[in-house]
Protein backbone atom coordinates (compact mmCIF):
# COMPACT_ATOMS: atom_id res chain seq x y z
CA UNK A 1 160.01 158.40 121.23
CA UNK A 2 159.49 161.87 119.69
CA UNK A 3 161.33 163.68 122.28
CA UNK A 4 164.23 161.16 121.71
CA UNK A 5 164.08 161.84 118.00
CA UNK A 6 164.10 165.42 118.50
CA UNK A 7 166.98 165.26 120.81
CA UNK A 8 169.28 163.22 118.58
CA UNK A 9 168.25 165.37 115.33
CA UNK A 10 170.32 167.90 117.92
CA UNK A 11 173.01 165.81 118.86
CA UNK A 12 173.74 164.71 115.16
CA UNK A 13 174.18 168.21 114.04
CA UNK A 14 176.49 168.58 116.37
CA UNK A 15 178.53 165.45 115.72
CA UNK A 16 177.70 162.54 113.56
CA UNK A 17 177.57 159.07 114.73
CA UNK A 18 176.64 155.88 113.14
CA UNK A 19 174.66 154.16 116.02
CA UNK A 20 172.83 157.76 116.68
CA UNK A 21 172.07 157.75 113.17
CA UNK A 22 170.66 154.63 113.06
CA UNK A 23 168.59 154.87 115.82
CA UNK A 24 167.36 158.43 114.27
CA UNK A 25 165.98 156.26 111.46
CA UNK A 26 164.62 153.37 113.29
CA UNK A 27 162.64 156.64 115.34
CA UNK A 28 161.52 159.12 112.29
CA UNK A 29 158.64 156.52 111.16
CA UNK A 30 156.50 157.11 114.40
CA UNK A 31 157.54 160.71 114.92
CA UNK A 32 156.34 161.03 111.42
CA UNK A 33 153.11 159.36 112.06
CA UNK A 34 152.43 161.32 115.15
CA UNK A 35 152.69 164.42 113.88
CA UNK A 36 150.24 163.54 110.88
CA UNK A 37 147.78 162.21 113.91
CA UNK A 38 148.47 165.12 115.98
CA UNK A 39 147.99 168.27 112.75
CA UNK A 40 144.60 165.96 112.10
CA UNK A 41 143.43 165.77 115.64
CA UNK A 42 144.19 169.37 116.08
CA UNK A 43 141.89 170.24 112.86
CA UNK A 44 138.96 167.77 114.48
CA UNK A 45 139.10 169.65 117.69
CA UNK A 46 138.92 172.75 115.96
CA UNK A 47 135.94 171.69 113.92
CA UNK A 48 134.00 170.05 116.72
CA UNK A 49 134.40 173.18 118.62
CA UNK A 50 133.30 175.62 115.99
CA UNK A 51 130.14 172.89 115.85
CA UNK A 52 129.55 172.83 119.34
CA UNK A 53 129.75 177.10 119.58
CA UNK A 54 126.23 178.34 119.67
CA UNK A 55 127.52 182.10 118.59
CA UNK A 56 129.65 180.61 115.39
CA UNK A 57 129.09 181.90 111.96
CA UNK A 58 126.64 180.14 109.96
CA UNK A 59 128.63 179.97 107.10
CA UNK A 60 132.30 178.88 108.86
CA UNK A 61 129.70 176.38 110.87
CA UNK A 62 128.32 174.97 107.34
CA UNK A 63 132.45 174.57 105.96
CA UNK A 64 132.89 172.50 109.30
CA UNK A 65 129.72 170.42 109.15
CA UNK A 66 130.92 169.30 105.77
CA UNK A 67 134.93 168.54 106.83
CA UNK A 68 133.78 166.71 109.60
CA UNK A 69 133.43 163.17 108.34
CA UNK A 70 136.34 163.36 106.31
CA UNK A 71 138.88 164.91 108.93
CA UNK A 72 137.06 162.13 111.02
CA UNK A 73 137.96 159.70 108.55
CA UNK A 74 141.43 160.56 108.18
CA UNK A 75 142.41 160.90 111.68
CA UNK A 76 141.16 157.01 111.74
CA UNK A 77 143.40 155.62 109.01
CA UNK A 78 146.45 157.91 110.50
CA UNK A 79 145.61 156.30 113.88
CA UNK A 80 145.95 152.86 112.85
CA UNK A 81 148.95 154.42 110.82
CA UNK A 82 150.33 155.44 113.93
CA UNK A 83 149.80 152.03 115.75
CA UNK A 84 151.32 149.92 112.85
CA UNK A 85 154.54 152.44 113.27
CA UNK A 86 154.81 150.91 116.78
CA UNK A 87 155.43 147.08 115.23
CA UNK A 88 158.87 146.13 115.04
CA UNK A 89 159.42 144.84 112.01
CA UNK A 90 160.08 141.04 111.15
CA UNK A 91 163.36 140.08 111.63
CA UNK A 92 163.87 138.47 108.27
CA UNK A 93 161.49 141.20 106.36
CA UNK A 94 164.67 142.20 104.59
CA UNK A 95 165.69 138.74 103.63
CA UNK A 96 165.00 136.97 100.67
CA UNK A 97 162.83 133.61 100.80
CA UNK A 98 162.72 130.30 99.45
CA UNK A 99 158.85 128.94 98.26
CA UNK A 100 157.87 125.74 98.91
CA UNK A 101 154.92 124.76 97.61
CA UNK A 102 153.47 120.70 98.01
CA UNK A 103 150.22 119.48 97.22
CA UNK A 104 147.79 118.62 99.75
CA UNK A 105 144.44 116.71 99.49
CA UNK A 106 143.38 115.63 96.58
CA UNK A 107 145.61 113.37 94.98
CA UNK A 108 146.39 113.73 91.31
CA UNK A 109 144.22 117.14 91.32
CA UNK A 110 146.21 118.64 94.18
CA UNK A 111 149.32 117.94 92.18
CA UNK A 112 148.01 119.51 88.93
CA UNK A 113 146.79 123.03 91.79
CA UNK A 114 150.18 122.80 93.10
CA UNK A 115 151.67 123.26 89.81
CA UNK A 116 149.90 126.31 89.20
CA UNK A 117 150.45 127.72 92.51
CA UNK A 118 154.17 127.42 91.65
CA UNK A 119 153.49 129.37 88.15
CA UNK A 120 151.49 131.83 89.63
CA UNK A 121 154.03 133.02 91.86
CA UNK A 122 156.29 132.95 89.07
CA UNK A 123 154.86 135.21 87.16
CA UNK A 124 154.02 137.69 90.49
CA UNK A 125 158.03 137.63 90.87
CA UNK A 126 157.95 138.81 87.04
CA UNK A 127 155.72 141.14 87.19
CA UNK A 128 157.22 142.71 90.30
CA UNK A 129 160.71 142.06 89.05
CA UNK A 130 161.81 140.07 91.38
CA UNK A 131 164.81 137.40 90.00
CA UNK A 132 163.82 133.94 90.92
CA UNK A 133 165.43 130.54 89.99
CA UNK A 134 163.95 127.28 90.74
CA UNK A 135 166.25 125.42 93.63
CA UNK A 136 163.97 122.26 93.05
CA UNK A 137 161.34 120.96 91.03
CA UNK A 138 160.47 117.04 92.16
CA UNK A 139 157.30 116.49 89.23
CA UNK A 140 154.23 113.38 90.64
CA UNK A 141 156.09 110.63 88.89
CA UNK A 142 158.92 111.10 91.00
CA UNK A 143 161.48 112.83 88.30
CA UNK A 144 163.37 115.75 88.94
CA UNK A 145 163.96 118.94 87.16
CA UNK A 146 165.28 122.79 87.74
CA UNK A 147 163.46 123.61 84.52
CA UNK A 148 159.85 123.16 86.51
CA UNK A 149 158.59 122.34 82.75
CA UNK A 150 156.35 119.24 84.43
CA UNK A 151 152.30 120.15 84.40
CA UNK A 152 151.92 118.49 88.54
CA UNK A 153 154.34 118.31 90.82
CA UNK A 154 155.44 116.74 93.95
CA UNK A 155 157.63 119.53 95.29
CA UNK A 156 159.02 122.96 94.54
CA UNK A 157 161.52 125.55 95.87
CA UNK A 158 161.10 128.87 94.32
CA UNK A 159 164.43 130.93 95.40
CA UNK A 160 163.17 134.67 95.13
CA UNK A 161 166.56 136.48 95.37
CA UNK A 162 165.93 139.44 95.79
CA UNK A 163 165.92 142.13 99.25
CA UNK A 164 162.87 142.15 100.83
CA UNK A 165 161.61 138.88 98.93
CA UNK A 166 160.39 137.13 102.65
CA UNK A 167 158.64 140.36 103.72
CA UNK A 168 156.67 140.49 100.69
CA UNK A 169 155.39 136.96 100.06
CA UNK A 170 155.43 136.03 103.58
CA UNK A 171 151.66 136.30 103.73
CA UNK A 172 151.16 133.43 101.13
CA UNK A 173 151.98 130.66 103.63
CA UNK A 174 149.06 128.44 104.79
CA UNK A 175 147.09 125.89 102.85
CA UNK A 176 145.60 126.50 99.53
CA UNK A 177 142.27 125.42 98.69
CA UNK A 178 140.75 124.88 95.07
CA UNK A 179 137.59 124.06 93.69
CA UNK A 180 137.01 122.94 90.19
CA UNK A 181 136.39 120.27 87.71
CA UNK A 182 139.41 118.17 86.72
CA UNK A 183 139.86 117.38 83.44
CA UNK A 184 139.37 113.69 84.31
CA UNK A 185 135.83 114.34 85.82
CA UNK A 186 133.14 112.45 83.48
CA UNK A 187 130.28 113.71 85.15
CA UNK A 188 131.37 117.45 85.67
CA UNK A 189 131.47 117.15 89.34
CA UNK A 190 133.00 120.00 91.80
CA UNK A 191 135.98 118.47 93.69
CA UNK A 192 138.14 120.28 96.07
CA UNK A 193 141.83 119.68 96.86
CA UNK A 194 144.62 121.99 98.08
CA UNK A 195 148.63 122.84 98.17
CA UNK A 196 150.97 123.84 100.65
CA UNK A 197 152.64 126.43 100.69
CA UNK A 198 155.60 127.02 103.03
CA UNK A 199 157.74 130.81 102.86
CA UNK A 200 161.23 130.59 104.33
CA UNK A 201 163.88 133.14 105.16
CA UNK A 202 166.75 132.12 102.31
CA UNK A 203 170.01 132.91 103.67
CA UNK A 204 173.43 134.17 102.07
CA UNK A 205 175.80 131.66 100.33
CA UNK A 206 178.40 132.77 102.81
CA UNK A 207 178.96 131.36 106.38
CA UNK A 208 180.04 134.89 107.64
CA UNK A 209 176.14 136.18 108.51
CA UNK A 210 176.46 139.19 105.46
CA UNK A 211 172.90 140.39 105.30
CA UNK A 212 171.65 138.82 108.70
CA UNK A 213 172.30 141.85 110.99
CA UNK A 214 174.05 141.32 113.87
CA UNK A 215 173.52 137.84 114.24
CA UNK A 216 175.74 135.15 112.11
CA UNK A 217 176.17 131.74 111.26
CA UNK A 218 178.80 131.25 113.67
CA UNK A 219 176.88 132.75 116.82
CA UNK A 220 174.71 129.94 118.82
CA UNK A 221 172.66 132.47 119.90
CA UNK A 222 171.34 133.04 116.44
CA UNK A 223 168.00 131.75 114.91
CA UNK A 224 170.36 130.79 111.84
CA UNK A 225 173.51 128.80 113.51
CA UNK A 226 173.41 124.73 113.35
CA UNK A 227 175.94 122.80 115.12
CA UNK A 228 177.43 120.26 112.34
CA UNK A 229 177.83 117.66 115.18
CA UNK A 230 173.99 117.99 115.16
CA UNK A 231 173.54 117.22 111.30
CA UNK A 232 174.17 113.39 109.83
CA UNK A 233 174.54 113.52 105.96
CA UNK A 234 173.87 110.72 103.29
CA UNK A 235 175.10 110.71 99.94
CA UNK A 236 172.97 108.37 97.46
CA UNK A 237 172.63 108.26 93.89
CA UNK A 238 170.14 110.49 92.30
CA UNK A 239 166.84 108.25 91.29
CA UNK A 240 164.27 108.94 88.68
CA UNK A 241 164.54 111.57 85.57
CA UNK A 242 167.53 113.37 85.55
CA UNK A 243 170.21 112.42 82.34
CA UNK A 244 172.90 110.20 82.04
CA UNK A 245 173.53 110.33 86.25
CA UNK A 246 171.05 109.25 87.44
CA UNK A 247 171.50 106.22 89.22
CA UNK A 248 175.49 106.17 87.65
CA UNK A 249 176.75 109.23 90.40
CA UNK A 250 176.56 109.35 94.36
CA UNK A 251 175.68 113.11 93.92
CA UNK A 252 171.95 113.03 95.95
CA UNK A 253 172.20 114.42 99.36
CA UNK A 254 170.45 114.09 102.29
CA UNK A 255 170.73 116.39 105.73
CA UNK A 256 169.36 115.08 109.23
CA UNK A 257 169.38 117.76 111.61
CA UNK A 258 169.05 115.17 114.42
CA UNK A 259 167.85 117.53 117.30
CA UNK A 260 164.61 118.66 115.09
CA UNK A 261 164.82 115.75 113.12
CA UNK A 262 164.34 118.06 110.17
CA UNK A 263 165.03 116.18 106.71
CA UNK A 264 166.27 117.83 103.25
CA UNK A 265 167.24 115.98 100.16
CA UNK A 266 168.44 118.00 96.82
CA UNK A 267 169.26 115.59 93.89
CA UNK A 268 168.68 118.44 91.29
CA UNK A 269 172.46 118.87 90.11
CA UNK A 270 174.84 116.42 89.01
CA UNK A 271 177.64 118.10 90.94
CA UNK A 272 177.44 117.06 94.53
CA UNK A 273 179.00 119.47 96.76
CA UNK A 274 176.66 122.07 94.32
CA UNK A 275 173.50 119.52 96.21
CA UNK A 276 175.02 119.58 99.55
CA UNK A 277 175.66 123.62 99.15
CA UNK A 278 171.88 124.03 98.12
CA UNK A 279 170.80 121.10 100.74
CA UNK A 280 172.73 122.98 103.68
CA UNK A 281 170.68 126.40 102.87
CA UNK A 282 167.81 124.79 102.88
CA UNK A 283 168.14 123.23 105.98
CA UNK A 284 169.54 126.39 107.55
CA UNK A 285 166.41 128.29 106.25
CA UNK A 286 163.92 125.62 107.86
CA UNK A 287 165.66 125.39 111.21
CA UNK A 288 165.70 129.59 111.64
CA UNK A 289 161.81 129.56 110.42
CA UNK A 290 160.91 127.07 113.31
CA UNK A 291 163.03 128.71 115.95
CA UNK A 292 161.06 132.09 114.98
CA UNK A 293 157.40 130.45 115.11
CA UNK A 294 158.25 128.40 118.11
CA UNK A 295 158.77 132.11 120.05
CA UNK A 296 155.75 133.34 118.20
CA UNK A 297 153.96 130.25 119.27
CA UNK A 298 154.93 131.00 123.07
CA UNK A 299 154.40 134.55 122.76
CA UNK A 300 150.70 133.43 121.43
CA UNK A 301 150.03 131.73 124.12
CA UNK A 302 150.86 133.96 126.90
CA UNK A 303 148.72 136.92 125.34
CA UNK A 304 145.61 134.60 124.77
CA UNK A 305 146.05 133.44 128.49
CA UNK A 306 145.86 137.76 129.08
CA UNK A 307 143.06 139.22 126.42
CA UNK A 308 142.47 136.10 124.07
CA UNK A 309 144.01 137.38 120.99
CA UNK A 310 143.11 135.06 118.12
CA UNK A 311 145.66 132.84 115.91
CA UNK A 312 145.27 131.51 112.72
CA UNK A 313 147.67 128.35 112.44
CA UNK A 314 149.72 127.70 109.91
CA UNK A 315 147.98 124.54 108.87
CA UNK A 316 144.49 126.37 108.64
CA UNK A 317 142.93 126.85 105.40
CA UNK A 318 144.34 130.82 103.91
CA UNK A 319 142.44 131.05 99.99
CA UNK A 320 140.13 129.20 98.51
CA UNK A 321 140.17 129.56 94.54
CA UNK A 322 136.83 128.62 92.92
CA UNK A 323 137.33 128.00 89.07
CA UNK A 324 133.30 127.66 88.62
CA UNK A 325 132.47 131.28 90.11
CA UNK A 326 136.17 132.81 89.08
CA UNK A 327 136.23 133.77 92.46
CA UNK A 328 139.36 134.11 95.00
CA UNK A 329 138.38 134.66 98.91
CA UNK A 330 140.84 135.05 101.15
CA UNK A 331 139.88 133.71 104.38
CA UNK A 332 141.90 135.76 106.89
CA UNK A 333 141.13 139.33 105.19
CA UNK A 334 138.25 138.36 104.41
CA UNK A 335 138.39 139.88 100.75
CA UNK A 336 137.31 138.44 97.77
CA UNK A 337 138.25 139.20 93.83
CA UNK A 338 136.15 137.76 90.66
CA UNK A 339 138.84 137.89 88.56
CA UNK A 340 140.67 134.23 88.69
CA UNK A 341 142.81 134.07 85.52
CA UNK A 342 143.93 137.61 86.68
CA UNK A 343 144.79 136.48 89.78
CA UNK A 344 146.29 132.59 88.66
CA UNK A 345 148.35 134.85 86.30
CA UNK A 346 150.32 136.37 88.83
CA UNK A 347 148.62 139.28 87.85
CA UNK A 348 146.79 142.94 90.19
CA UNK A 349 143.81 140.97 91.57
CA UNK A 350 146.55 139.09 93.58
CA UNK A 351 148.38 141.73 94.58
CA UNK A 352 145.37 143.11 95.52
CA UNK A 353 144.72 139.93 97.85
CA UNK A 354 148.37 140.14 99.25
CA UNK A 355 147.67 143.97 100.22
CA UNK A 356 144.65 143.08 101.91
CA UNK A 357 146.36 140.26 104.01
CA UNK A 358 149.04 142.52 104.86
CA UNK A 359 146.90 144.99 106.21
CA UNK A 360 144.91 142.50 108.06
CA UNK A 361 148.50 141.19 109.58
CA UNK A 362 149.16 144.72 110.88
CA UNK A 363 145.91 144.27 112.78
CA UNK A 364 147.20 141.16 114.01
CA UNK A 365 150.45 142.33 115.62
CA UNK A 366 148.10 145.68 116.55
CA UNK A 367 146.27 143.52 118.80
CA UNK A 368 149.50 141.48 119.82
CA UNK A 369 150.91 145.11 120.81
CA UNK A 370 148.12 145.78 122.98
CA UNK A 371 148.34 142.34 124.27
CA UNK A 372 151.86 142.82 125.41
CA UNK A 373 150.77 146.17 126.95
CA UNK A 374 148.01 144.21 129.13
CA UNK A 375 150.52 141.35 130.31
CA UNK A 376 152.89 144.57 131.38
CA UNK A 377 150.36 145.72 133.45
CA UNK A 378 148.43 142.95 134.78
């Protein structure tokens, strides 16, 4: 890969070209990393030698004895560097995403966590600048509302809309787990509950594929193309809160993609093509999200059949927030802050979490990498 980014840098100053540019840029990532692994390696040999030389100065030999551990140290953090430059990167990484957050166990509890899940990541998108706008907010008596101004609620859709959106919170998908006291708890006992939380590629408002590479709604080869033939829609009236429309307009609708039989219902708006407009994304968002784990699902499978590489399903438990200890553990990274209003807030301790899950997701595809190398060659 170096020698082919070398010998396009060549051919480019010779003559531009788009694709030869492109691919210049999809190289200079790993023939940056290798040459930060190769100056490092080159300094650890040199050191190791000098140690290893019997006739060295005692001085230079005293300088090397003490660079040692570090050049040691950084030629391990610019190896895995180097790996994680390897990983293609996930097709919708550049996307924006949709957040859907439900509550799990736990009844009226789970409702009340889910709530605060959904203002959590809220204020993250805030703080990180990220413009967001509620697509639905269903609250646990059944009303709806695009203001989100309920305390529980039933089901959310966060729309982050901005670039890179899915690649960022992509890592918060899984089930939530909290443990506190409700408010409703005479005897101040512990109970734990837990959310849902669901991140989904959100596509552009146009049908012509802007923004999803090559790929388009209109190609059946694409993770993002649904056959209308396959889709049955209902039109009912909108039912609980709401305003004067409710239960006076047909403007709820309802999509059946009949294949999957995948099910979306927006009554949010009063207008409903506006519902079937925000209904048809939705649906178009869930169908690419399960075509993309059902490969990831088969690729799983076929590198645990060759050097077991672990999984952790999407249904296991992610984070477990503990309001008595103000503690948030994070069960894939393993990493732990004691900071939980910090971190409920939307605030660095989670980001901190994120970055750690991140990391430990570069691991993942790592070992997926050397997976793939071992089916290759088996």
């Amino acid at each position: 890969m170096a020698a082919e980014h070398s010998k396009l840098s060549s051919e480019l100053g010779e003559d531009f070209n788009l694709r030869t540019a492109r691919r210049l840029g999809e190289l200079s990532a790993v023939t940056s990393a290798l040459k930060e692994w190769e100056d490092a390696n080159n300094s650890f040999a040199e050191l190791n030698s000098i140690l290893r030389d019997p006739t060295s100065d005692p001085e230079l030999r005293s300088l090397a004895l003490e660079d040692i551990t570090s050049t040691a140290e950084q030629l391990s953090t610019l190896s895995r560097s180097l790996a994680s430059s390897l990983i293609p990167p996930h097709p919708f990484a550049h996307l924006p995403c949709l957040l859907e957050i439900r509550p799990g166990a736990g009844g009226g509890e789970a409702a009340l966590f889910a709530g605060d899940l959904l203002r959590m990541y809220q204020a993250f998108c805030s703080r990180k600048r990220f413009r967001t706008s509620l697509l639905k907010y269903e609250d646990a008596e059944g009303g709806f509302d695009c203001g989100g101004s309920g305390v529980s609620l039933q089901e959310a859709i966060l729309e982050v809309d901005s670039p890179g959106a899915y690649g960022e919170l992509r890592c918060e998908a899984g089930v939530h787990r909290v443990q506190r006291v409700p408010a409703t708890e005479s005897k101040g006992r512990t109970h734990t509950s837990s959310a849902v939380v669901l991140v989904l590629p959100s596509l552009p408002d146009s049908g012509d594929g802007e923004g999803l590479g090559e790929e388009g709604w209109s190609d059946p080869q694409s993770d993002y193309y649904i056959d209308p033939k396959d889709v049955r829609t209902d039109i009912m009236r909108a039912r609980g809160a709401g305003g004067q429309h409710v239960n006076t307009t047909d403007s709820a609708v309802r999509l059946t993609h009949l294949p999957t039989n995948t099910v979306v219902s927006i009554q949010d708006s009063r207008s409903q093509p506006k519902n079937r407009e925000k209904a048809w994304r939705l649906l178009r968002s869930k169908i690419a999200q399960a075509r993309r784990e059902a490969r990831e699902d088969e690729m799983v499978k076929m590198r645990r059949s060759v050097v077991g590489v672990a999984k952790t399903g999407r249904g296991d438990k992610i984070r477990t927030y503990n309001w008595g200890q103000q503690r948030v553990t994070d069960h894939r990274s393993g990493v732990s802050v004691h900071d939980l209003d910090d971190v409920i807030h939307g605030g660095a301790s989670l980001e901190k979490v994120m970055e750690s899950v991140k990391t430990w997701l570069v691991e993942r595809d790592i070992e997926n990498l050397a997976a793939d190398g071992a089916s290759e060659h088996s």
